[in-house]
Structure formats: structure tokens, C-alpha cells
PDB file of N, CA and C in Angstrom:
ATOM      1  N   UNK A   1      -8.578  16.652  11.236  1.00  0.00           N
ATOM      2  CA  UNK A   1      -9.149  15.405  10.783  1.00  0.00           C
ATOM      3  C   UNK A   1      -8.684  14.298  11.730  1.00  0.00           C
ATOM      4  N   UNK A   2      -9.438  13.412  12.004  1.00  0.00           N
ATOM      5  CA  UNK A   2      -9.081  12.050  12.888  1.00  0.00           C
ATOM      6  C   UNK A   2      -9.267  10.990  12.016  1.00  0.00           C
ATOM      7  N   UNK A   3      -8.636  10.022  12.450  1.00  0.00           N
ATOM      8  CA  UNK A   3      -9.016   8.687  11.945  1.00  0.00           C
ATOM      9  C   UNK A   3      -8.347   7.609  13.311  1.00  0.00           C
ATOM     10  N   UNK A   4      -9.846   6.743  12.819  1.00  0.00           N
ATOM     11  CA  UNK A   4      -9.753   5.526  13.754  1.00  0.00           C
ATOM     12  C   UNK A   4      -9.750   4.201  13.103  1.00  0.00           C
ATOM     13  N   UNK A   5      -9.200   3.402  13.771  1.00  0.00           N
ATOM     14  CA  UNK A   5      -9.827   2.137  13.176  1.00  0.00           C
ATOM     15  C   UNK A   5     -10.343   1.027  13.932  1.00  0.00           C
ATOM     16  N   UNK A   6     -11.139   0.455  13.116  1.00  0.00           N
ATOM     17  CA  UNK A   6     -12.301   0.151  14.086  1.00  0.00           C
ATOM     18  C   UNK A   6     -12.196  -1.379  13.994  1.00  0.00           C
ATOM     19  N   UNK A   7     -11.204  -1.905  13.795  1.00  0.00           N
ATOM     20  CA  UNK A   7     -11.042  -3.621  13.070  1.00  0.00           C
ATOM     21  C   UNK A   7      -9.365  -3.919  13.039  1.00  0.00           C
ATOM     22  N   UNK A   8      -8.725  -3.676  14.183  1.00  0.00           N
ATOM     23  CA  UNK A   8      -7.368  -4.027  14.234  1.00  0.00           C
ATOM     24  C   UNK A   8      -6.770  -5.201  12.983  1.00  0.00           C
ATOM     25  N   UNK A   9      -7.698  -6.653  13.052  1.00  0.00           N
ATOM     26  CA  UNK A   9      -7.280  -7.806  12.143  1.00  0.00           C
ATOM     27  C   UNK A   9      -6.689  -6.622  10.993  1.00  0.00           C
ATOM     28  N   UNK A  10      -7.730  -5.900  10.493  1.00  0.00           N
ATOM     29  CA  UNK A  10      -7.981  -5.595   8.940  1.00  0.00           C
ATOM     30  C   UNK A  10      -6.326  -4.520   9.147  1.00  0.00           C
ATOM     31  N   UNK A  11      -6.402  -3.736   9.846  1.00  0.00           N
ATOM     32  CA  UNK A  11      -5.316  -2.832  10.041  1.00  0.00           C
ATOM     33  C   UNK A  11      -3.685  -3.941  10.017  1.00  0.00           C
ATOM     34  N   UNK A  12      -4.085  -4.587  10.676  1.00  0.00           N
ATOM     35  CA  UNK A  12      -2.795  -5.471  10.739  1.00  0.00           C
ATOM     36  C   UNK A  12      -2.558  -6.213   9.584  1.00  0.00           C
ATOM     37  N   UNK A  13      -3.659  -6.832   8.635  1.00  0.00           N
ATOM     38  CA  UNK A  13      -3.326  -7.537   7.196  1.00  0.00           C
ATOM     39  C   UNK A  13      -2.856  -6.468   6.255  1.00  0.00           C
ATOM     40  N   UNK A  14      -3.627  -4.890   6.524  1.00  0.00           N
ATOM     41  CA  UNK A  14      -2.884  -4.185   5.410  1.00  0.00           C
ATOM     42  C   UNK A  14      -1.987  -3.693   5.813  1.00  0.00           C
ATOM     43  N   UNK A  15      -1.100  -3.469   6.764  1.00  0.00           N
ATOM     44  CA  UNK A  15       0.084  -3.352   6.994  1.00  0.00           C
ATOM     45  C   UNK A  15       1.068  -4.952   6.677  1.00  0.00           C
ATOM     46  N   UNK A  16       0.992  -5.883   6.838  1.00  0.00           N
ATOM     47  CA  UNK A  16       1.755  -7.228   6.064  1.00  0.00           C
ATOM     48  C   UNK A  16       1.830  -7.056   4.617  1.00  0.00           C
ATOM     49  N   UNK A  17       0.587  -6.319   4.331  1.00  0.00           N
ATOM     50  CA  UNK A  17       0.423  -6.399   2.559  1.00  0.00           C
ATOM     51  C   UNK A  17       1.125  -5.351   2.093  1.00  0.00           C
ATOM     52  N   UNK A  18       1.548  -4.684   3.007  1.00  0.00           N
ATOM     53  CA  UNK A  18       1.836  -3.162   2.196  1.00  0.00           C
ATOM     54  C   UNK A  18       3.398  -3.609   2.304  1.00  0.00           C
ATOM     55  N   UNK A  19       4.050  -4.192   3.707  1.00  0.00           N
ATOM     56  CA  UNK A  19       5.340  -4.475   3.462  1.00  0.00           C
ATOM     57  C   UNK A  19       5.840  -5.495   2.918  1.00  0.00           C
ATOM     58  N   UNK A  20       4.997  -6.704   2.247  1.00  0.00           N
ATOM     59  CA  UNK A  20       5.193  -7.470   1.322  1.00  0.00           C
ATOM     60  C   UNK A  20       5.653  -7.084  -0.151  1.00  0.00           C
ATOM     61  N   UNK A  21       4.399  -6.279  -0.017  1.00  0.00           N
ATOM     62  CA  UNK A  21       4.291  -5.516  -1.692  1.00  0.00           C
ATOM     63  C   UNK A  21       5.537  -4.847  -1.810  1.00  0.00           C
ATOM     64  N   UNK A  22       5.886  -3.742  -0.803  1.00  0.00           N
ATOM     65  CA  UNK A  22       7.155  -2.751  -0.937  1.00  0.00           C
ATOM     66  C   UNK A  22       8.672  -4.216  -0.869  1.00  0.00           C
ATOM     67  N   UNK A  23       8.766  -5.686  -0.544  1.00  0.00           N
ATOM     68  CA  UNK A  23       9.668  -5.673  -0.507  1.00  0.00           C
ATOM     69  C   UNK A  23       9.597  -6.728  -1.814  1.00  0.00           C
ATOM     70  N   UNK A  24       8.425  -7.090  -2.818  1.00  0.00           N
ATOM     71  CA  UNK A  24       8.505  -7.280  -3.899  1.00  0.00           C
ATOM     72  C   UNK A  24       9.582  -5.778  -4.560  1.00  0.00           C
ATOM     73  N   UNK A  25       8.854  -4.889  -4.478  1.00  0.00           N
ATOM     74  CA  UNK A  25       9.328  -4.086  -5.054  1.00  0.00           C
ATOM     75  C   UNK A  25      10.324  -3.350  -5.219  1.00  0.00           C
ATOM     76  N   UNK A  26      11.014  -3.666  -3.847  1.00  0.00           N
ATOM     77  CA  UNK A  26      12.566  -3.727  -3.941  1.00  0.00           C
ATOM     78  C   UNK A  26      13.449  -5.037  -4.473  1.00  0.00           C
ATOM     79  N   UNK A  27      12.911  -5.649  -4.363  1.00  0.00           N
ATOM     80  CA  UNK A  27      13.758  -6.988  -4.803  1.00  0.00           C
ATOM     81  C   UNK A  27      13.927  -7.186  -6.422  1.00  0.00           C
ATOM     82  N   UNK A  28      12.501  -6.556  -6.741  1.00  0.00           N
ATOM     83  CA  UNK A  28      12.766  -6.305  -8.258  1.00  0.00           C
ATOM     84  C   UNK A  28      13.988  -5.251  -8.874  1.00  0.00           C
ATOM     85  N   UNK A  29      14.319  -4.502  -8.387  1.00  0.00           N
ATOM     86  CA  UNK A  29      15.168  -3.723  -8.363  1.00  0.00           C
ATOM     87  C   UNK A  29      16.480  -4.860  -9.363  1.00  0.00           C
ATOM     88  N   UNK A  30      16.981  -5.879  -8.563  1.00  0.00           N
ATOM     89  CA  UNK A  30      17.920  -6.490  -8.956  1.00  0.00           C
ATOM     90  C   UNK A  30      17.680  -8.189  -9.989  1.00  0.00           C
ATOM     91  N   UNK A  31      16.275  -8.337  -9.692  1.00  0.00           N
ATOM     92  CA  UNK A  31      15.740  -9.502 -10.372  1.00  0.00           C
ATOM     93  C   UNK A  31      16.020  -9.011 -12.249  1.00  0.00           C
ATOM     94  N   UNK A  32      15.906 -10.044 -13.050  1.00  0.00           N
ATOM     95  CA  UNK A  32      15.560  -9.814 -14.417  1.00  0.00           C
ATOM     96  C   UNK A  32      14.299 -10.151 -14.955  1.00  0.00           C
ATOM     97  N   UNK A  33      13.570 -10.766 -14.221  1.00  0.00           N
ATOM     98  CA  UNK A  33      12.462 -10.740 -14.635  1.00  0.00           C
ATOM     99  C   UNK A  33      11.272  -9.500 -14.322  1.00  0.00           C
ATOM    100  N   UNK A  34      10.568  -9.047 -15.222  1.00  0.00           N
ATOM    101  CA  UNK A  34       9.562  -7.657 -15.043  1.00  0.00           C
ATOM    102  C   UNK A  34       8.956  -8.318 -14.156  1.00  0.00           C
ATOM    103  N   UNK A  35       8.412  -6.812 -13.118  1.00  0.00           N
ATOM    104  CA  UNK A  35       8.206  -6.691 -12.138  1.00  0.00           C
ATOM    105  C   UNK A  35       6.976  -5.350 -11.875  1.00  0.00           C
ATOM    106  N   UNK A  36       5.620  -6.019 -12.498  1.00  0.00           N
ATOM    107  CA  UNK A  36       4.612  -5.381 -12.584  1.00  0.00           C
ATOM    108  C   UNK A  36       3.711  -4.480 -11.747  1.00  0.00           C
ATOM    109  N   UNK A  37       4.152  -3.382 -11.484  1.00  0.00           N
ATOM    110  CA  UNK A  37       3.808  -2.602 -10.074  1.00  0.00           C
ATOM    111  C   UNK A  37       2.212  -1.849  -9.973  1.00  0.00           C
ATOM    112  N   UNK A  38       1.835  -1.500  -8.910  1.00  0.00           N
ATOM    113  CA  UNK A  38       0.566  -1.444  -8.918  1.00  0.00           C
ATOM    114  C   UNK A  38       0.210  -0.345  -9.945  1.00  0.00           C
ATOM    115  N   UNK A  39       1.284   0.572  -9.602  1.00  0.00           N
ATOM    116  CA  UNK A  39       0.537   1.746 -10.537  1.00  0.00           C
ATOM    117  C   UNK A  39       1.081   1.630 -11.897  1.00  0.00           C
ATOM    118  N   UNK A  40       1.851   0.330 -12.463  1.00  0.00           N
ATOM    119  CA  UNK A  40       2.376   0.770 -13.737  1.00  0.00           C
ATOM    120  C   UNK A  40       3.097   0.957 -14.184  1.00  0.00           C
ATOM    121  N   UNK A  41       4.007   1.641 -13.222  1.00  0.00           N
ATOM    122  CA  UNK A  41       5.014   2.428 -13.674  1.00  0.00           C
ATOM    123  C   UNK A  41       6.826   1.577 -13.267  1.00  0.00           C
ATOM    124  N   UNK A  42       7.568   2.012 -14.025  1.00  0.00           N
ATOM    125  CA  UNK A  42       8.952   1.433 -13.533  1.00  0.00           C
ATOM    126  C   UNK A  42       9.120   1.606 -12.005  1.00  0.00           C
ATOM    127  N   UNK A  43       9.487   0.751 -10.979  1.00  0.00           N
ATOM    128  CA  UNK A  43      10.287   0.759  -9.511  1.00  0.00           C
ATOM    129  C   UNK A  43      12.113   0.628  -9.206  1.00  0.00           C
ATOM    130  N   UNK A  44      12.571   2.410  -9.362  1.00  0.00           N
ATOM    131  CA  UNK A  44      14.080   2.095  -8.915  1.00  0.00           C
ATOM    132  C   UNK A  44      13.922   2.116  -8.031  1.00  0.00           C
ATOM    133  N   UNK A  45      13.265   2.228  -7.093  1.00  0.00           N
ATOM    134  CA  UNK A  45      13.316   2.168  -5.387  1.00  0.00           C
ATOM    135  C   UNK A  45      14.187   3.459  -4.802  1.00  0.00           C
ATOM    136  N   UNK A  46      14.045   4.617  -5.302  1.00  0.00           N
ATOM    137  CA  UNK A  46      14.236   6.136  -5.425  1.00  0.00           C
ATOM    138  C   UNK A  46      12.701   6.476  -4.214  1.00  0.00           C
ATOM    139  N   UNK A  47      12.841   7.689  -3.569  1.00  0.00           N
ATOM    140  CA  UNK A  47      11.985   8.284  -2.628  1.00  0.00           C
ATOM    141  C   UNK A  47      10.344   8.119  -3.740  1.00  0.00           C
ATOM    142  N   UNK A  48      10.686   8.955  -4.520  1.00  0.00           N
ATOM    143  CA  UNK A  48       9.184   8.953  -5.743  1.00  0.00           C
ATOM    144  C   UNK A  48       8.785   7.576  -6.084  1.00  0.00           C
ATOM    145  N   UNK A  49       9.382   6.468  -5.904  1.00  0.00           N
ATOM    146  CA  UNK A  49       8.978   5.098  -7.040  1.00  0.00           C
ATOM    147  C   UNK A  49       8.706   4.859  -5.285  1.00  0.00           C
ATOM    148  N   UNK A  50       8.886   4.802  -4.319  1.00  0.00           N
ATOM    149  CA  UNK A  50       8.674   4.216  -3.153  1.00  0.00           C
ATOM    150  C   UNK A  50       6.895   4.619  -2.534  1.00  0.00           C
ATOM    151  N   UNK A  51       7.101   6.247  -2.201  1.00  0.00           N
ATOM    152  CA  UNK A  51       5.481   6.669  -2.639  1.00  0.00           C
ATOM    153  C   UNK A  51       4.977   6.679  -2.996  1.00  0.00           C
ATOM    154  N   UNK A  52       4.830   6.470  -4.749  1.00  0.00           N
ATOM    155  CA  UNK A  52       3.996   6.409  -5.163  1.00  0.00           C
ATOM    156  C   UNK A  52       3.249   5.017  -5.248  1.00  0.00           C
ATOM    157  N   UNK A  53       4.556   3.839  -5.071  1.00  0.00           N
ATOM    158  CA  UNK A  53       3.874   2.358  -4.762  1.00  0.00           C
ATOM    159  C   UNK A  53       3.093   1.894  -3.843  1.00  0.00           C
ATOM    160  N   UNK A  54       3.464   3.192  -2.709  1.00  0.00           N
ATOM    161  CA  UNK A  54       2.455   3.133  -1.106  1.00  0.00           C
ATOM    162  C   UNK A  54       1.380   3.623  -1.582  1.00  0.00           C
ATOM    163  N   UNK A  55       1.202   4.955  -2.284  1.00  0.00           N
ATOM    164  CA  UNK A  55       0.208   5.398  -2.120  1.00  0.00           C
ATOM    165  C   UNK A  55      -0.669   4.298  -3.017  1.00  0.00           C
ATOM    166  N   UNK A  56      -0.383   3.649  -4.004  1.00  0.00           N
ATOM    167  CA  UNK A  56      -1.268   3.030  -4.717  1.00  0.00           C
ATOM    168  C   UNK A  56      -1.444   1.215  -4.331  1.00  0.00           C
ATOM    169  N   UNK A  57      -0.962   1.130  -3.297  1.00  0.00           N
ATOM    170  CA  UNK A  57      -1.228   0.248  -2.756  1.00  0.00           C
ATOM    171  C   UNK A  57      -2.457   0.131  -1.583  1.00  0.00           C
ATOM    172  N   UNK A  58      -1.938   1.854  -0.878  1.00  0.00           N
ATOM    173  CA  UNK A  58      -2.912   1.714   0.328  1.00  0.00           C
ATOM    174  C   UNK A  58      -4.030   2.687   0.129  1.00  0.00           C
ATOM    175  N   UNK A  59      -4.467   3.413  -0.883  1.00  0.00           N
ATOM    176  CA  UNK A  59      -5.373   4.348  -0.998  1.00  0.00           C
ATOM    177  C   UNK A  59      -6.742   3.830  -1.377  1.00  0.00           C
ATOM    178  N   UNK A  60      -6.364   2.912  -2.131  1.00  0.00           N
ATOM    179  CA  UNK A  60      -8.026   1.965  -2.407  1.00  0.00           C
ATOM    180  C   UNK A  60      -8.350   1.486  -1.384  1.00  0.00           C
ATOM    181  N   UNK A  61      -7.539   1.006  -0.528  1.00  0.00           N
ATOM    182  CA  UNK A  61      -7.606  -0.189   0.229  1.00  0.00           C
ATOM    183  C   UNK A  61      -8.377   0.773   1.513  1.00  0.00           C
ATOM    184  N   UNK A  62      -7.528   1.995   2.005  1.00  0.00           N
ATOM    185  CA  UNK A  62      -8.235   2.972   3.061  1.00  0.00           C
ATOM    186  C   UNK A  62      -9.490   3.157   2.618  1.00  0.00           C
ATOM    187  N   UNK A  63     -10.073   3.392   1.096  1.00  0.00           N
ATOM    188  CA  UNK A  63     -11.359   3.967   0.543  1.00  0.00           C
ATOM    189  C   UNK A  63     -11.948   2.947   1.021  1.00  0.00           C
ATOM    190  N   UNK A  64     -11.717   2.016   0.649  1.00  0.00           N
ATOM    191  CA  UNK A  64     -12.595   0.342   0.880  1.00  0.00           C
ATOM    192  C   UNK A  64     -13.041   0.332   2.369  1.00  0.00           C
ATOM    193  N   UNK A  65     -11.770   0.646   3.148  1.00  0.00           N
ATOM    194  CA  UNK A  65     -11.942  -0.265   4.262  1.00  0.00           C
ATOM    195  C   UNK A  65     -12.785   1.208   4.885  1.00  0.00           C
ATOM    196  N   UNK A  66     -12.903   2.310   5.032  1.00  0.00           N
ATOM    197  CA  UNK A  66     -13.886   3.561   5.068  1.00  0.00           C
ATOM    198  C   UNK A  66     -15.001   2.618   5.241  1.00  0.00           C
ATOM    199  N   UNK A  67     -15.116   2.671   3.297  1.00  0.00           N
ATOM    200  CA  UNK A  67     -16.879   2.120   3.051  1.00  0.00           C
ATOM    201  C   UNK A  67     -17.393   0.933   3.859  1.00  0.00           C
ATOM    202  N   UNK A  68     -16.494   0.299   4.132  1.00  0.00           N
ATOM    203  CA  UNK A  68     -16.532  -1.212   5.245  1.00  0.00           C
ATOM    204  C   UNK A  68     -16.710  -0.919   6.328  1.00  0.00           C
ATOM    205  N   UNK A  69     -16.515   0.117   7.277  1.00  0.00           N
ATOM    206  CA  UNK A  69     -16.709   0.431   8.377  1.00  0.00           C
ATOM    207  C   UNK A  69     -15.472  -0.050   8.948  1.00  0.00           C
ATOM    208  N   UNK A  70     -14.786  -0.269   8.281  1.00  0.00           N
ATOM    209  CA  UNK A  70     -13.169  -1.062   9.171  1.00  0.00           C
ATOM    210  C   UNK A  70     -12.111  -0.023   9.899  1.00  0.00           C
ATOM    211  N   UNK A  71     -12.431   1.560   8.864  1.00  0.00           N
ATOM    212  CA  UNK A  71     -12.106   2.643   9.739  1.00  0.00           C
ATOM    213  C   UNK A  71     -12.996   4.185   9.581  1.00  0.00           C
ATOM    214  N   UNK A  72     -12.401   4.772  10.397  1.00  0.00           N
ATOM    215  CA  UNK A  72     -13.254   5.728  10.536  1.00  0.00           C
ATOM    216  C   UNK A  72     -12.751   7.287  10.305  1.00  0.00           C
ATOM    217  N   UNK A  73     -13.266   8.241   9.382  1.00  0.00           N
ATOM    218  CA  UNK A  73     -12.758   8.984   9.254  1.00  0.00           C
ATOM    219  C   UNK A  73     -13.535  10.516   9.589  1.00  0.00           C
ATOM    220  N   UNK A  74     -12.908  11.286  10.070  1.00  0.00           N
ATOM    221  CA  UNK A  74     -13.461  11.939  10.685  1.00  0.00           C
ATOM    222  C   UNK A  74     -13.129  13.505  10.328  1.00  0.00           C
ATOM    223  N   UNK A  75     -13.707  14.493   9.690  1.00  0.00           N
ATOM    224  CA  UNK A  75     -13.481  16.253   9.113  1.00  0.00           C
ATOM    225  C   UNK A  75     -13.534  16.955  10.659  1.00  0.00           C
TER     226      UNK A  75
END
């Protein structure tokens, strides 16, 4: 399988967004106020609470940006 991308801007905003999001989500770790994560679920910032916040951060966003033509995926 290949993948390209065809829209650097777009590649470069979801990479800012993804390490924004992940360092909300560490910071919550020690905050007291809840700290509402994409998928739902509690974030100890453990290997599993770390992937699964990527994956549900960037998996719509790859589907999207597919259907957008922003990248390209290739069987």
C-alpha cells in the first residue's frame, strides 16, 4: 500500500493538531479539572490511552482528507 499526500498545508495542520491534542492530554494527567478525550474514555497517558487518542484523533481526519483529495491512498 502507498500513500501520498497531495496538500502539504493540510499535512502540516494535522500534525500541530495531533500534537496539541496529545499534549492536552497529557497535561490532563495532573490538572483537576475533567479532561474530555476524543474517544471518551479516561487518559493516564499509559502506551494504550496514548494510541488510542492518536488513533481517534487522526483516523477521521485521514478518511476526510482521502475524500478531499488532500491524500492519496493507494492498494
Amino acid at each position: 500500500m502507498s500513500f501520498f499526500i497531495n496538500d502539504e498545508k493540510w499535512a502540516e495542520e494535522l500534525q500541530s493538531g495531533l500534537e496539541e491534542y496529545m499534549m492536552h492530554c497529557q497535561d490532563s494527567i495532573d490538572e483537576d479539572e475533567e479532561f474530555e478525550t476524543i474517544s471518551g474514555l479516561y487518559y493516564c497517558g499509559c502506551n494504550v490511552c496514548y494510541y488510542r487518542e492518536t488513533l481517534a484523533f487522526m483516523a477521521p481526519k485521514i478518511i476526510i482528507g482521502e475524500k478531499e483529495g488532500k491524500i492519496q491512498l493507494d492498494a
